[in-house]
Every structure is written in structure tokens, then in C-alpha cells.
Protein backbone atom coordinates (compact mmCIF):
# COMPACT_ATOMS: atom_id res chain seq x y z
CA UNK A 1 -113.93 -93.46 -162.01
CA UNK A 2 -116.88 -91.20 -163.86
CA UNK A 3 -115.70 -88.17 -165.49
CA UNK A 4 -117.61 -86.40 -162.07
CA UNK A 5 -115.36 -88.14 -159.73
CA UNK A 6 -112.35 -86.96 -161.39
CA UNK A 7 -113.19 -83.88 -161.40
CA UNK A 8 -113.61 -83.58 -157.47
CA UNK A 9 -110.31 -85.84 -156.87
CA UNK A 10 -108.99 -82.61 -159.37
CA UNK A 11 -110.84 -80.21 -156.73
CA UNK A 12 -109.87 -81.96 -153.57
CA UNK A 13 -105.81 -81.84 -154.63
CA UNK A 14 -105.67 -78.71 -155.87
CA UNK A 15 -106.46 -77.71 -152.02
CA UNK A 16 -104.44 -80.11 -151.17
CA UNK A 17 -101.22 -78.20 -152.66
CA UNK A 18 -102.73 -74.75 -150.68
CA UNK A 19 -101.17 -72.41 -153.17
CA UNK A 20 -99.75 -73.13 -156.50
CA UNK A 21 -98.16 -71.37 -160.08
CA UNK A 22 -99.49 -72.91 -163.26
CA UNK A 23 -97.66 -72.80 -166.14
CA UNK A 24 -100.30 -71.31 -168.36
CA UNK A 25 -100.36 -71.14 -172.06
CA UNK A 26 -103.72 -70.95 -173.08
CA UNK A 27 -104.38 -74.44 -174.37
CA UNK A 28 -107.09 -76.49 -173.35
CA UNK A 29 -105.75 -78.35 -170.70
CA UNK A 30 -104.16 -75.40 -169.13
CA UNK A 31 -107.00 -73.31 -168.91
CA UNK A 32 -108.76 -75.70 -167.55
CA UNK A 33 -106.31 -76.53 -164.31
CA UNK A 34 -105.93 -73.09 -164.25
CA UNK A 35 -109.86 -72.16 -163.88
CA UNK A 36 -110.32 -74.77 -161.20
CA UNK A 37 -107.26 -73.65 -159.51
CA UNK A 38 -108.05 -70.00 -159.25
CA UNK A 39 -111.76 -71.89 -158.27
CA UNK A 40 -110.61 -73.77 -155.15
CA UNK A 41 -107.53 -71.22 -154.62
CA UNK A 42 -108.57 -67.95 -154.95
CA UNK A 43 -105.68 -65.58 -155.25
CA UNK A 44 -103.50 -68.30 -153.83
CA UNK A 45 -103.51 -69.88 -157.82
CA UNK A 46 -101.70 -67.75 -159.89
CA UNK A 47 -100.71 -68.18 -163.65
CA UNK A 48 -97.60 -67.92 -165.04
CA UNK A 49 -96.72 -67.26 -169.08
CA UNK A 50 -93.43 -67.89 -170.30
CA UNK A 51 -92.85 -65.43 -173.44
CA UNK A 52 -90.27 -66.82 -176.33
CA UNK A 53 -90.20 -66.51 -180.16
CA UNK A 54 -91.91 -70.33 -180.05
CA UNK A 55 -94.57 -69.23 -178.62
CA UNK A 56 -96.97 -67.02 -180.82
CA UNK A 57 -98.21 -63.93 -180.32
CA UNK A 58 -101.98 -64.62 -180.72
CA UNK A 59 -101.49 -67.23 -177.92
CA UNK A 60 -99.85 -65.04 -175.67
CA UNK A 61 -102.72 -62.36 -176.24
CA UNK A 62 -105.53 -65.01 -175.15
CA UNK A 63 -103.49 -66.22 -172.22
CA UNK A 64 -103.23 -62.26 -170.77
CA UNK A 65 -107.39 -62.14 -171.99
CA UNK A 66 -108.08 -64.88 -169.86
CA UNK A 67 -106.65 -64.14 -166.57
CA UNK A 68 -107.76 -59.91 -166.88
CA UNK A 69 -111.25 -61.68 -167.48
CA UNK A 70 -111.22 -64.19 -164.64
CA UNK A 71 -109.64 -61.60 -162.08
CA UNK A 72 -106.47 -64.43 -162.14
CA UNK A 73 -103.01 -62.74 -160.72
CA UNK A 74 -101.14 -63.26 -163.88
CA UNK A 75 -97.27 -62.88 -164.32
CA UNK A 76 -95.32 -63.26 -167.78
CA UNK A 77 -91.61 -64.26 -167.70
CA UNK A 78 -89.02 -64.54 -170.32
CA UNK A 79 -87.89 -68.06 -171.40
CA UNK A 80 -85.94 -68.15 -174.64
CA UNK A 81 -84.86 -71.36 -175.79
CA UNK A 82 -82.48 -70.54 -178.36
CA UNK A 83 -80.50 -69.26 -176.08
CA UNK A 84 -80.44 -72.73 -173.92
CA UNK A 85 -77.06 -74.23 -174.55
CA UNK A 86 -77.36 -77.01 -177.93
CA UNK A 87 -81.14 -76.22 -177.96
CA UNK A 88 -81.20 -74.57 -181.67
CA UNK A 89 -79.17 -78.04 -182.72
CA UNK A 90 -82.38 -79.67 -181.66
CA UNK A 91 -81.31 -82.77 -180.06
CA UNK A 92 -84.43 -85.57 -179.64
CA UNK A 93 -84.33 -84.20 -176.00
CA UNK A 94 -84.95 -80.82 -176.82
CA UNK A 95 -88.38 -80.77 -175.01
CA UNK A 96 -86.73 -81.58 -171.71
CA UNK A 97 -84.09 -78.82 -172.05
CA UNK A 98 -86.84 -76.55 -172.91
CA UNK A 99 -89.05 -77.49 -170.08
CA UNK A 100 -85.70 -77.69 -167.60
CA UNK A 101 -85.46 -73.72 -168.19
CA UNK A 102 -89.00 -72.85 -168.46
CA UNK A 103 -90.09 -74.35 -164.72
CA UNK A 104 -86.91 -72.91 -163.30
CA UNK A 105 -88.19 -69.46 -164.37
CA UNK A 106 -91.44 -70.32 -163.22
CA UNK A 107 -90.27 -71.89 -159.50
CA UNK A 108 -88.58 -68.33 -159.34
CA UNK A 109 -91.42 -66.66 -159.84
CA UNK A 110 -93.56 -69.05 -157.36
CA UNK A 111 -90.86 -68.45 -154.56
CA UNK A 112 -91.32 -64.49 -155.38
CA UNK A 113 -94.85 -64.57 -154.25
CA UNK A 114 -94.79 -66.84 -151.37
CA UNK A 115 -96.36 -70.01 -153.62
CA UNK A 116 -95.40 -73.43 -152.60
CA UNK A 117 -96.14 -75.30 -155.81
CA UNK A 118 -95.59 -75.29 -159.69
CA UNK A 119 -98.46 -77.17 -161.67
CA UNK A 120 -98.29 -78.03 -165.16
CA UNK A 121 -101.26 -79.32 -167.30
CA UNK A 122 -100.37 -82.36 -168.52
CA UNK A 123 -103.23 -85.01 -168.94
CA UNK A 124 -103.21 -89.00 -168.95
CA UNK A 125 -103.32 -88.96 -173.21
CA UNK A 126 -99.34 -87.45 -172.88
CA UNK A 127 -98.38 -90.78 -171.09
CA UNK A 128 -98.56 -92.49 -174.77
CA UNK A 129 -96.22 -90.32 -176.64
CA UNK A 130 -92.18 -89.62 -176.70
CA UNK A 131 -92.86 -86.59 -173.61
CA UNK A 132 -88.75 -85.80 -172.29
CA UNK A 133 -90.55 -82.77 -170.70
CA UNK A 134 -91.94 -85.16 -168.41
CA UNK A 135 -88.89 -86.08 -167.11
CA UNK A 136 -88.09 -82.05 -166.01
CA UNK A 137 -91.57 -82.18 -164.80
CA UNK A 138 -90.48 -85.31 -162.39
CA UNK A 139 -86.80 -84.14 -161.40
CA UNK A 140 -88.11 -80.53 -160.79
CA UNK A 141 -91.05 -81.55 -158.14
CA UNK A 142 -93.77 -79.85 -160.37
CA UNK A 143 -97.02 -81.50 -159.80
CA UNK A 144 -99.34 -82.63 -162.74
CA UNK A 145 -102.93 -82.54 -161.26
CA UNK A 146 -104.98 -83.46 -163.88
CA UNK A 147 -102.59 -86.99 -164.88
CA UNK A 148 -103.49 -86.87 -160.79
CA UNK A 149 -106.94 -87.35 -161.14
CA UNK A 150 -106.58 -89.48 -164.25
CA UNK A 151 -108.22 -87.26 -166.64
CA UNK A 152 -108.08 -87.64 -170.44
CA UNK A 153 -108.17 -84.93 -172.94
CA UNK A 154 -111.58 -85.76 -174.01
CA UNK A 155 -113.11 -85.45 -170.48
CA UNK A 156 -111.21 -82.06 -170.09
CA UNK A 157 -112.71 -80.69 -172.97
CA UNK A 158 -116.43 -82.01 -171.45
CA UNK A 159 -115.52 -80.49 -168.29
CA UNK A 160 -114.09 -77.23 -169.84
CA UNK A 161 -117.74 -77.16 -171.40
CA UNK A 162 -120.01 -77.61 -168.58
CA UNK A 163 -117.84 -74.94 -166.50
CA UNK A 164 -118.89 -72.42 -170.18
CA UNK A 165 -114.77 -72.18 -170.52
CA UNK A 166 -114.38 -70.96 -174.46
CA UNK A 167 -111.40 -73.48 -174.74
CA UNK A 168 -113.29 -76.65 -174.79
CA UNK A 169 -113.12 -77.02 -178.22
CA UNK A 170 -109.95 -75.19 -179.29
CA UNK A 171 -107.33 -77.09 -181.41
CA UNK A 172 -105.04 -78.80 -179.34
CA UNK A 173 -101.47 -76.53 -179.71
CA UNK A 174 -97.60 -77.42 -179.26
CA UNK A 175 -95.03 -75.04 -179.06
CA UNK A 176 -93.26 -73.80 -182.74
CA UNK A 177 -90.47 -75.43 -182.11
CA UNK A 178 -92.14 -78.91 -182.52
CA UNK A 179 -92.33 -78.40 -186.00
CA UNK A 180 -88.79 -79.16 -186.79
CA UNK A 181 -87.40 -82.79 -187.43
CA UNK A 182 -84.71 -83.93 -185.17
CA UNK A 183 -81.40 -82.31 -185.84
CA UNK A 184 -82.69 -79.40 -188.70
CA UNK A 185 -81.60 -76.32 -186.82
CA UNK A 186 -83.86 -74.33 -185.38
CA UNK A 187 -83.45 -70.17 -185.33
CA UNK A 188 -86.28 -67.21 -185.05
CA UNK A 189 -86.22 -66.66 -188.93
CA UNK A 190 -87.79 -70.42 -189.24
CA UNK A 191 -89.72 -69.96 -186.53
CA UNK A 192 -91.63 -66.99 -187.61
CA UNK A 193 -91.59 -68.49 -191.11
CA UNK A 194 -93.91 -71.51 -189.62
CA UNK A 195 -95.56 -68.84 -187.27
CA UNK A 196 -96.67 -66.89 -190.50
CA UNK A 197 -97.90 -70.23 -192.54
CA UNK A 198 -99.74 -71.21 -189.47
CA UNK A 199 -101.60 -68.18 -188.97
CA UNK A 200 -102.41 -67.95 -192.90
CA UNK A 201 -103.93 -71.21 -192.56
CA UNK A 202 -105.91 -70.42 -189.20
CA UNK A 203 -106.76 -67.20 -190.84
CA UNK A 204 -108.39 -69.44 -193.93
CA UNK A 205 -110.45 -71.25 -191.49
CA UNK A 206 -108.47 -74.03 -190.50
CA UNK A 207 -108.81 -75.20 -187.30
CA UNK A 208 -106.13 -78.13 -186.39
CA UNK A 209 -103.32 -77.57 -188.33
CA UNK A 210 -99.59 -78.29 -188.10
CA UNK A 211 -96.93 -76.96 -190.57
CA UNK A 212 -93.39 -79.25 -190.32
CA UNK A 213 -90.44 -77.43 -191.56
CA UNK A 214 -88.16 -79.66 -193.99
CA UNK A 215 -85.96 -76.72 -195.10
CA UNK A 216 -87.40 -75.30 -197.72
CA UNK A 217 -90.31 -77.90 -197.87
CA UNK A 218 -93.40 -76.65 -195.84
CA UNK A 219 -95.58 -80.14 -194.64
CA UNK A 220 -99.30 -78.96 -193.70
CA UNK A 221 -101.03 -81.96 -191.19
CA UNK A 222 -104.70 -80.89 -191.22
CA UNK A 223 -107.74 -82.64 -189.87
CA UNK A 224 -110.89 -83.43 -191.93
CA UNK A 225 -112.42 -80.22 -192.64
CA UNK A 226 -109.00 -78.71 -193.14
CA UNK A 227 -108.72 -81.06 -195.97
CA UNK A 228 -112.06 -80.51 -197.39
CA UNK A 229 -110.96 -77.01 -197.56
CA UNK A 230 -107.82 -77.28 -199.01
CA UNK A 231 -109.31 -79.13 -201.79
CA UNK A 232 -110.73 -75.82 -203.36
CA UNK A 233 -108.37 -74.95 -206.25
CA UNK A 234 -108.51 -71.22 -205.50
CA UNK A 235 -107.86 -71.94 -201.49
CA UNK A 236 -104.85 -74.19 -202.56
CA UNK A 237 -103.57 -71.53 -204.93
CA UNK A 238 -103.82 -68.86 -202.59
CA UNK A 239 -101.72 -70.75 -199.88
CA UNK A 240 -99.32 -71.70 -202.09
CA UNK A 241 -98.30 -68.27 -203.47
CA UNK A 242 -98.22 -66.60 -199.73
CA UNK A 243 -96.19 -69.45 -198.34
CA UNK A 244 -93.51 -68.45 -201.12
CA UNK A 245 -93.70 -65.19 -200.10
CA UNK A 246 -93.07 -66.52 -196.31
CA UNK A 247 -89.81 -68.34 -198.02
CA UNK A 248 -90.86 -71.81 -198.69
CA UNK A 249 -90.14 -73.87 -202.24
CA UNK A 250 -92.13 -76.01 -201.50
CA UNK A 251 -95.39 -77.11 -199.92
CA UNK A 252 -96.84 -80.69 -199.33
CA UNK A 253 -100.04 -81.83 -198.16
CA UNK A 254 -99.55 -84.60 -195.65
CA UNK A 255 -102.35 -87.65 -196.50
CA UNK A 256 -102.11 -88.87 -193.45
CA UNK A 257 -103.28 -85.38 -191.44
CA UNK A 258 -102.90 -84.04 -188.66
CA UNK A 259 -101.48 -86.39 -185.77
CA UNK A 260 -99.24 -85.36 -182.54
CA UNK A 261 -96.22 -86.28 -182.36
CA UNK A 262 -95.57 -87.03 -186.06
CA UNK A 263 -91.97 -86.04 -185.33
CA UNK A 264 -91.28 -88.78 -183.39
CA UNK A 265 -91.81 -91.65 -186.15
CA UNK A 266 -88.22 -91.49 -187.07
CA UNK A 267 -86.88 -91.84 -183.69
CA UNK A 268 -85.37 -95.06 -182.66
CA UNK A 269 -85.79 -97.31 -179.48
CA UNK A 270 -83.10 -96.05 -177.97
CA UNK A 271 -83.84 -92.42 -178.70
CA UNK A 272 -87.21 -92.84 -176.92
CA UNK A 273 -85.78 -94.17 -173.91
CA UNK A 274 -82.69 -91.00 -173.46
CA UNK A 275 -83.17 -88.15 -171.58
């Protein structure tokens, strides 16, 4: 199928489902399902943001800016994963606890306001990768129109730019808690430690950029032009002295860059395949 053809069997599904809740964070692919949503749905599409202390602030903002801006009924709920049962032990299936609570918040809020569907924004790319969210995504009945109409992220971000959507070139985002290897405890104090590193680096003019949390090791992934400007001897001095201050001994520059998922490249066969 062309990239056009997608897009309508995107269209045609969406009014398909009649009325429907996306789970909106402000990403690219989000935005994007969202916007044609609220497009084919009217007030029938609504977005729904799930606050936590993963989830930063500056995302949260954007997320409200969008839906005052687009006239989008918007509604936030509260969905705080450390206080899922063996979340903050995080197990190689903590993505599918996480997204087990988060669309049961959101179905509540659907079934509030008289909307038959929950939509998520996953694309065809997240069929590659370790995803246990999928499987709450499967056992909960929430629908995934853009995998639907087999779009990539690539063509999401060429669509998001011919509809003039600011998003179509943001850096792709995963929630804080990704950060963490398997089994390294997560807790708010580490998560606003990475939430702070991140934010020092986006302030610098990073755009892409990951920082892993080894204890008291910070790991920056960066793309190309991060690394270009990381390479200035002031920039690198500067990042190092206000990550101390954020509490970290030590910080490493990954050589291979940024790359999703990098988490998962300790996890064995049979991790992969568990719930």
C-alpha cells in the first residue's frame, strides 16, 4: 500500500470504531491518531493523559497545549506505577503491568463519557522489539489503528507533516521508567534524578537522548548531533558537574548512541517470550 492509502484505511477505521479514547501522551505517533481521530470523530474522539512521576512534566504540559489548541475534549487521570504491586522491583514485564493499570483507568474514563473504544498509538516499527504492553493492549480489547493500517513510524512522521502537526519531527520518547535495567529498583528519587539529566541535556540542545540509570552510573545514548555536541570540552564539563549535583558518580557516553530498546540486550529467550 502507498503511504496515501494507509492513511485513508487509518480514516475509514477510525469511523469505523464511532467513538473512541486515545491514550495520549504527546509523542509522535499519538498525536497523530489523535489529530485524525478528533478529524473523522469530532467530539466523539477524546484524549486521555495518564499523569505519574514517569511521565515528565514538560510532556504533560504539551499534551494539555495540544488538545486546548485543537478544541480536543481532553481528560487527565492518575496512574502511578509505583504503587502497582512488584512494579518498583522492575520485573522484565514491567511494561505490561504498567500498561494493565494505565488502560483500566483509561476504559473507566471511556465508559464515563459514553465512548465505546480505547485506542492506543502503537505503529508497525513496535512489532520488532521486546513490547509486553502489547500483550495488555490485546487482553484488554484496546484497538491499535495505526499497526491497523500498517503504518511505520517514518510514514507517520510524513503524514504528521503534510497535516502541519509540530510533532513530525519530535524525538521519539518512552516513559522514565525505561531507563532502568531489569531488576535495579525503581523509586521517584531516581526517577526525577533521570528526569533532571534529561532535561539538562534537552535544555543543551540535544534532541534524541536517553539517560540509563546504573546506580550511580548515568549512561547518555545520543544520536549524531548529540554527539557532535558533546564533544565540546566546555559542553562535556558543564554536564558533568550538574549531573553530580543531580546525584550521579558517574557519567558514560554510550558509543553506540541512541537506540530503543537498549534495555532489552540482556534479556534472554525465554524472558522475551513471558508475559
Amino acid at each position: 500500500m502507498t503511504i496515501e492509502e494507509k492513511y485513508e484505511k487509518l480514516k475509514a477505521y477510525l469511523r469505523e470504531l464511532e467513538s473512541v479514547a486515545v491514550a495520549f501522551s504527546s509523542g509522535v505517533d499519538s498525536t497523530f491518531l489523535l489529530k485524525t481521530a478528533h478529524d473523522e470523530l469530532g467530539d466523539k474522539a477524546i484524549a486521555v493523559t495518564a499523569r505519574s512521576c514517569s511521565f515528565p512534566k514538560r510532556e504533560l504540559n504539551e499534551a494539555i497545549a495540544f488538545c486546548e489548541k485543537e478544541g480536543i475534549r481532553h481528560f487527565l487521570c492518575d496512574s502511578e506505577e509505583l504503587d502497582i504491586e512488584g512494579f518498583s522491583q522492575n520485573p522484565v514485564n514491567r511494561c505490561y503491568l504498567c500498561k494493565n493499570e494505565l488502560f483500566t483507568r483509561i476504559w473507566d474514563v471511556a465508559r464515563e463519557n459514553g465512548v465505546a473504544w480505547v485506542a492506543e498509538g502503537s505503529n508497525m516499527d513496535d512489532t520488532g522489539d521486546y513490547r509486553p504492553g502489547l500483550i495488555a493492549v490485546k487482553e484488554q480489547g484496546v484497538k491499535s489503528p495505526l499497526r491497523h493500517a500498517e503504518l511505520y513510524k517514518e510514514e507517520i512522521r510524513e503524514l504528521s507533516k503534510r497535516v502541519g502537526l509540530p510533532t513530525w519531527d519530535k524525538q521519539s520518547f518512552a516513559c522514565l521508567s525505561s531507563r532502568f535495567p531489569y531488576g535495579e529498583r525503581i523509586d521517584a528519587e531516581r526517577l526525577g534524578m533521570i528526569d533532571r539529566a534529561e532535561q539538562l541535556l534537552l535544555d543543551l540542545g540535544l534532541r534524541q537522548v536517553r539517560v540509563r540509570h546504573h546506580g550511580n552510573l548515568a549512561r547518555i545514548e545520543t544520536d549524531e548531533a548529540g554527539f557532535r555536541t558533546l564533544m565540546d570540552f566546555e559542553t562535556r564539563k558543564k554536564v558533568h558537574a550538574a549531573f553530580k549535583e543531580i546525584g550521579y558518580t558517574y557519567i558514560a557516553l554510550d558509543l553506540l548512541g541512541y537506540r530503543t530498546g537498549s534495555m532489552n540486550e540482556t534479556l534472554t529467550p525465554d524472558q522475551v517470550f513471558a508475559k
